[in-house]
C-alpha atoms as a PDB file:
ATOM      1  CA  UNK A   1      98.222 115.486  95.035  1.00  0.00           C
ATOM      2  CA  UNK A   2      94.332 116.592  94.739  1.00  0.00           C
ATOM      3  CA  UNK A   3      95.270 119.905  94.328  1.00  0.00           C
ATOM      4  CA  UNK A   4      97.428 118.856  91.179  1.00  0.00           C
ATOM      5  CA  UNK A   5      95.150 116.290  89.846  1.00  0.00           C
ATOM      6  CA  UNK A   6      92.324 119.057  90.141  1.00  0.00           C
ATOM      7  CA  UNK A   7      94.450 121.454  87.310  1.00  0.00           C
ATOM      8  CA  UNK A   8      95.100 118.624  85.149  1.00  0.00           C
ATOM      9  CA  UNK A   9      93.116 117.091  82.238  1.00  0.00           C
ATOM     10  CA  UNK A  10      93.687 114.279  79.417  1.00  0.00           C
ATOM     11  CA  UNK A  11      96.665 111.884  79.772  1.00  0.00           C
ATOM     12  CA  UNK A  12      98.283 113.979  82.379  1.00  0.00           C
ATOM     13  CA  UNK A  13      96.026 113.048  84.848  1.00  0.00           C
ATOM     14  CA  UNK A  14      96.417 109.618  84.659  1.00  0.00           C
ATOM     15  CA  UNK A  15     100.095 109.279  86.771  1.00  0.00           C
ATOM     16  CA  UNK A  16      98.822 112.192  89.009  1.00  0.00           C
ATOM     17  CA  UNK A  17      95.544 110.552  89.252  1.00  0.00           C
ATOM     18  CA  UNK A  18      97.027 106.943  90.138  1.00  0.00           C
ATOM     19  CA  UNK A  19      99.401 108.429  92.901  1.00  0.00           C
ATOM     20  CA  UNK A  20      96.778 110.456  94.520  1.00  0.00           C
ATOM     21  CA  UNK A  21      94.621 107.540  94.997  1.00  0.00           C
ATOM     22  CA  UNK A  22      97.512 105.143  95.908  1.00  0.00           C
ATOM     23  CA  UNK A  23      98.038 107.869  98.862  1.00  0.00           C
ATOM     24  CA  UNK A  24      94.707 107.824  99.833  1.00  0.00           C
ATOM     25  CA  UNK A  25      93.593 104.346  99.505  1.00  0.00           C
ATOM     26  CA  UNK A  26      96.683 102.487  99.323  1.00  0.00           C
ATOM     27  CA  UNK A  27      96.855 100.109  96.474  1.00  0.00           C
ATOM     28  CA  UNK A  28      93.952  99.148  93.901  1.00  0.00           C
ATOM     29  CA  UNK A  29      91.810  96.671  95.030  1.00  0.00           C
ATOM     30  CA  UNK A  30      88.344  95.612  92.614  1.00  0.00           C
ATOM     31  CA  UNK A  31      86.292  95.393  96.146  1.00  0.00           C
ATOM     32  CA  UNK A  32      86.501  99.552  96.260  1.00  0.00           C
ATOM     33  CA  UNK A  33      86.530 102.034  99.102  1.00  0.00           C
ATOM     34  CA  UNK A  34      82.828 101.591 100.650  1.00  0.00           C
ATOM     35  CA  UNK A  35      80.279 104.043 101.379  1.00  0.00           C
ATOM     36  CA  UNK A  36      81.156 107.498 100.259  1.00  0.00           C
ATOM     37  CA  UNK A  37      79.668 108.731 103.832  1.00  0.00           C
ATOM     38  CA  UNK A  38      82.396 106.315 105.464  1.00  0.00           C
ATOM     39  CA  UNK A  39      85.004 107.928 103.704  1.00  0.00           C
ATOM     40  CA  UNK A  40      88.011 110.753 105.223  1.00  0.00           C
ATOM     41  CA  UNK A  41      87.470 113.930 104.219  1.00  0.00           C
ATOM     42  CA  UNK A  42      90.719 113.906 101.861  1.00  0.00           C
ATOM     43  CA  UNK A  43      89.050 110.480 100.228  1.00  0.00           C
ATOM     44  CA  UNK A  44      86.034 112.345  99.747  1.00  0.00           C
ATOM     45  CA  UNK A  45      87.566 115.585  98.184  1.00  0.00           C
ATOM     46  CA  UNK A  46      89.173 113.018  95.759  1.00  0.00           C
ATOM     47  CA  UNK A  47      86.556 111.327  94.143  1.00  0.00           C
ATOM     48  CA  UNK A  48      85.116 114.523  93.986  1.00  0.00           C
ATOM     49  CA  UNK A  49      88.359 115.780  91.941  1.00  0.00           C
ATOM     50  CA  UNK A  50      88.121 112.757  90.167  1.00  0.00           C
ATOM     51  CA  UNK A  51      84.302 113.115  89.510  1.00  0.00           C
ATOM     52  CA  UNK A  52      85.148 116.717  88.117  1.00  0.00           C
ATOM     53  CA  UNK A  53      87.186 115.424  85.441  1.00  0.00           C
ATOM     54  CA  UNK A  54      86.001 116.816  81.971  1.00  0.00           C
ATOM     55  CA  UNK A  55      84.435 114.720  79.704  1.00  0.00           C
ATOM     56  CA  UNK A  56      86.932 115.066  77.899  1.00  0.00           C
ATOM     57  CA  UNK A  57      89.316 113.317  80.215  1.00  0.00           C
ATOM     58  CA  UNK A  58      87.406 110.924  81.056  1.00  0.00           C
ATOM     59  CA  UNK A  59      86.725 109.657  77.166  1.00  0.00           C
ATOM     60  CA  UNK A  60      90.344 107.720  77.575  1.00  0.00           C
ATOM     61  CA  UNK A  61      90.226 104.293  78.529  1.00  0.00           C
ATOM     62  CA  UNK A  62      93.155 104.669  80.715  1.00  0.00           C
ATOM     63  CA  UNK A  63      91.470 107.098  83.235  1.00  0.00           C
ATOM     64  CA  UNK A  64      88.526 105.181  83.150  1.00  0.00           C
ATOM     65  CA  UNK A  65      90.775 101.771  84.059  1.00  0.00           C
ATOM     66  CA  UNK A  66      93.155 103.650  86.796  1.00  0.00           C
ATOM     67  CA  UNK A  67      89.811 104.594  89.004  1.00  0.00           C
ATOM     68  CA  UNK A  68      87.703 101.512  88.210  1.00  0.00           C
ATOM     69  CA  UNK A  69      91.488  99.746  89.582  1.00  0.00           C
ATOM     70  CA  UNK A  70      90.341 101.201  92.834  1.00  0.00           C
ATOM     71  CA  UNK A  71      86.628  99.689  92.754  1.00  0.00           C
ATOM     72  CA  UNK A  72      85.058 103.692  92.362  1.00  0.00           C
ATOM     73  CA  UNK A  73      82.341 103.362  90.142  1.00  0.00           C
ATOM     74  CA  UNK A  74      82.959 104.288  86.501  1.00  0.00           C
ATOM     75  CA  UNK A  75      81.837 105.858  83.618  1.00  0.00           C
ATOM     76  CA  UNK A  76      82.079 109.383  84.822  1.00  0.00           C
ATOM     77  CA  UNK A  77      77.960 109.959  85.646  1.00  0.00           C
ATOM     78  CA  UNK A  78      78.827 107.191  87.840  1.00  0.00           C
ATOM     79  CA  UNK A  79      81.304 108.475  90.025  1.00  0.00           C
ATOM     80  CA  UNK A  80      79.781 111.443  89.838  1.00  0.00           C
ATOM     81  CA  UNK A  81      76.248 109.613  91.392  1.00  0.00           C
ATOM     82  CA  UNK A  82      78.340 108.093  94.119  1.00  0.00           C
ATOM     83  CA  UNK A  83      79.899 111.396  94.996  1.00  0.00           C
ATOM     84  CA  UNK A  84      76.585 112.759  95.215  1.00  0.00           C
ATOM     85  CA  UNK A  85      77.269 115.748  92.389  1.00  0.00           C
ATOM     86  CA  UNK A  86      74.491 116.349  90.025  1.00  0.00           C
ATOM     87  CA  UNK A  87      74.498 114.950  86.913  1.00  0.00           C
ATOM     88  CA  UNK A  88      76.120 117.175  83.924  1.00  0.00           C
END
């Protein structure tokens, strides 16, 4: 799932983007996943896939709402923060 959400972008992502983080966190909850250090290694990789979004992407309120449904920090600079990727 990763591996497809990292080749999509705009709308497409969002039903790719929802079942990849159902699989890895199970269902949304607003308390979120913790520490990214506490994370797997697949939960990591994800929020980095998700943190890679384009900007474009993540202009739709729908992305935004399917990984703030998870408790990951949104807009994108902040996902990208908690991820520890530099800022764009």
């Amino acid at each position: 799932m990763t591996d497809g959400l990292a080749v999509t972008t705009g709308p497409a992502s969002f039903p790719v983007a929802t079942a990849a983080l159902r699989l890895a966190f199970g269902e949304p909850g607003p308390q979120g996943p913790g520490a990214f250090a506490e994370l797997t290694e697949a939960q990591r990789r994800l929020v980095r896939v998700l943190a890679e979004r384009d900007k474009a992407t993540w202009q739709w309120a729908n992305f935004c709402g399917i990984v703030r449904s998870w408790g990951l920090p949104t807009p994108r600079d902040a996902l990208r923060a908690y991820a520890g990727l530099p800022e764009e």
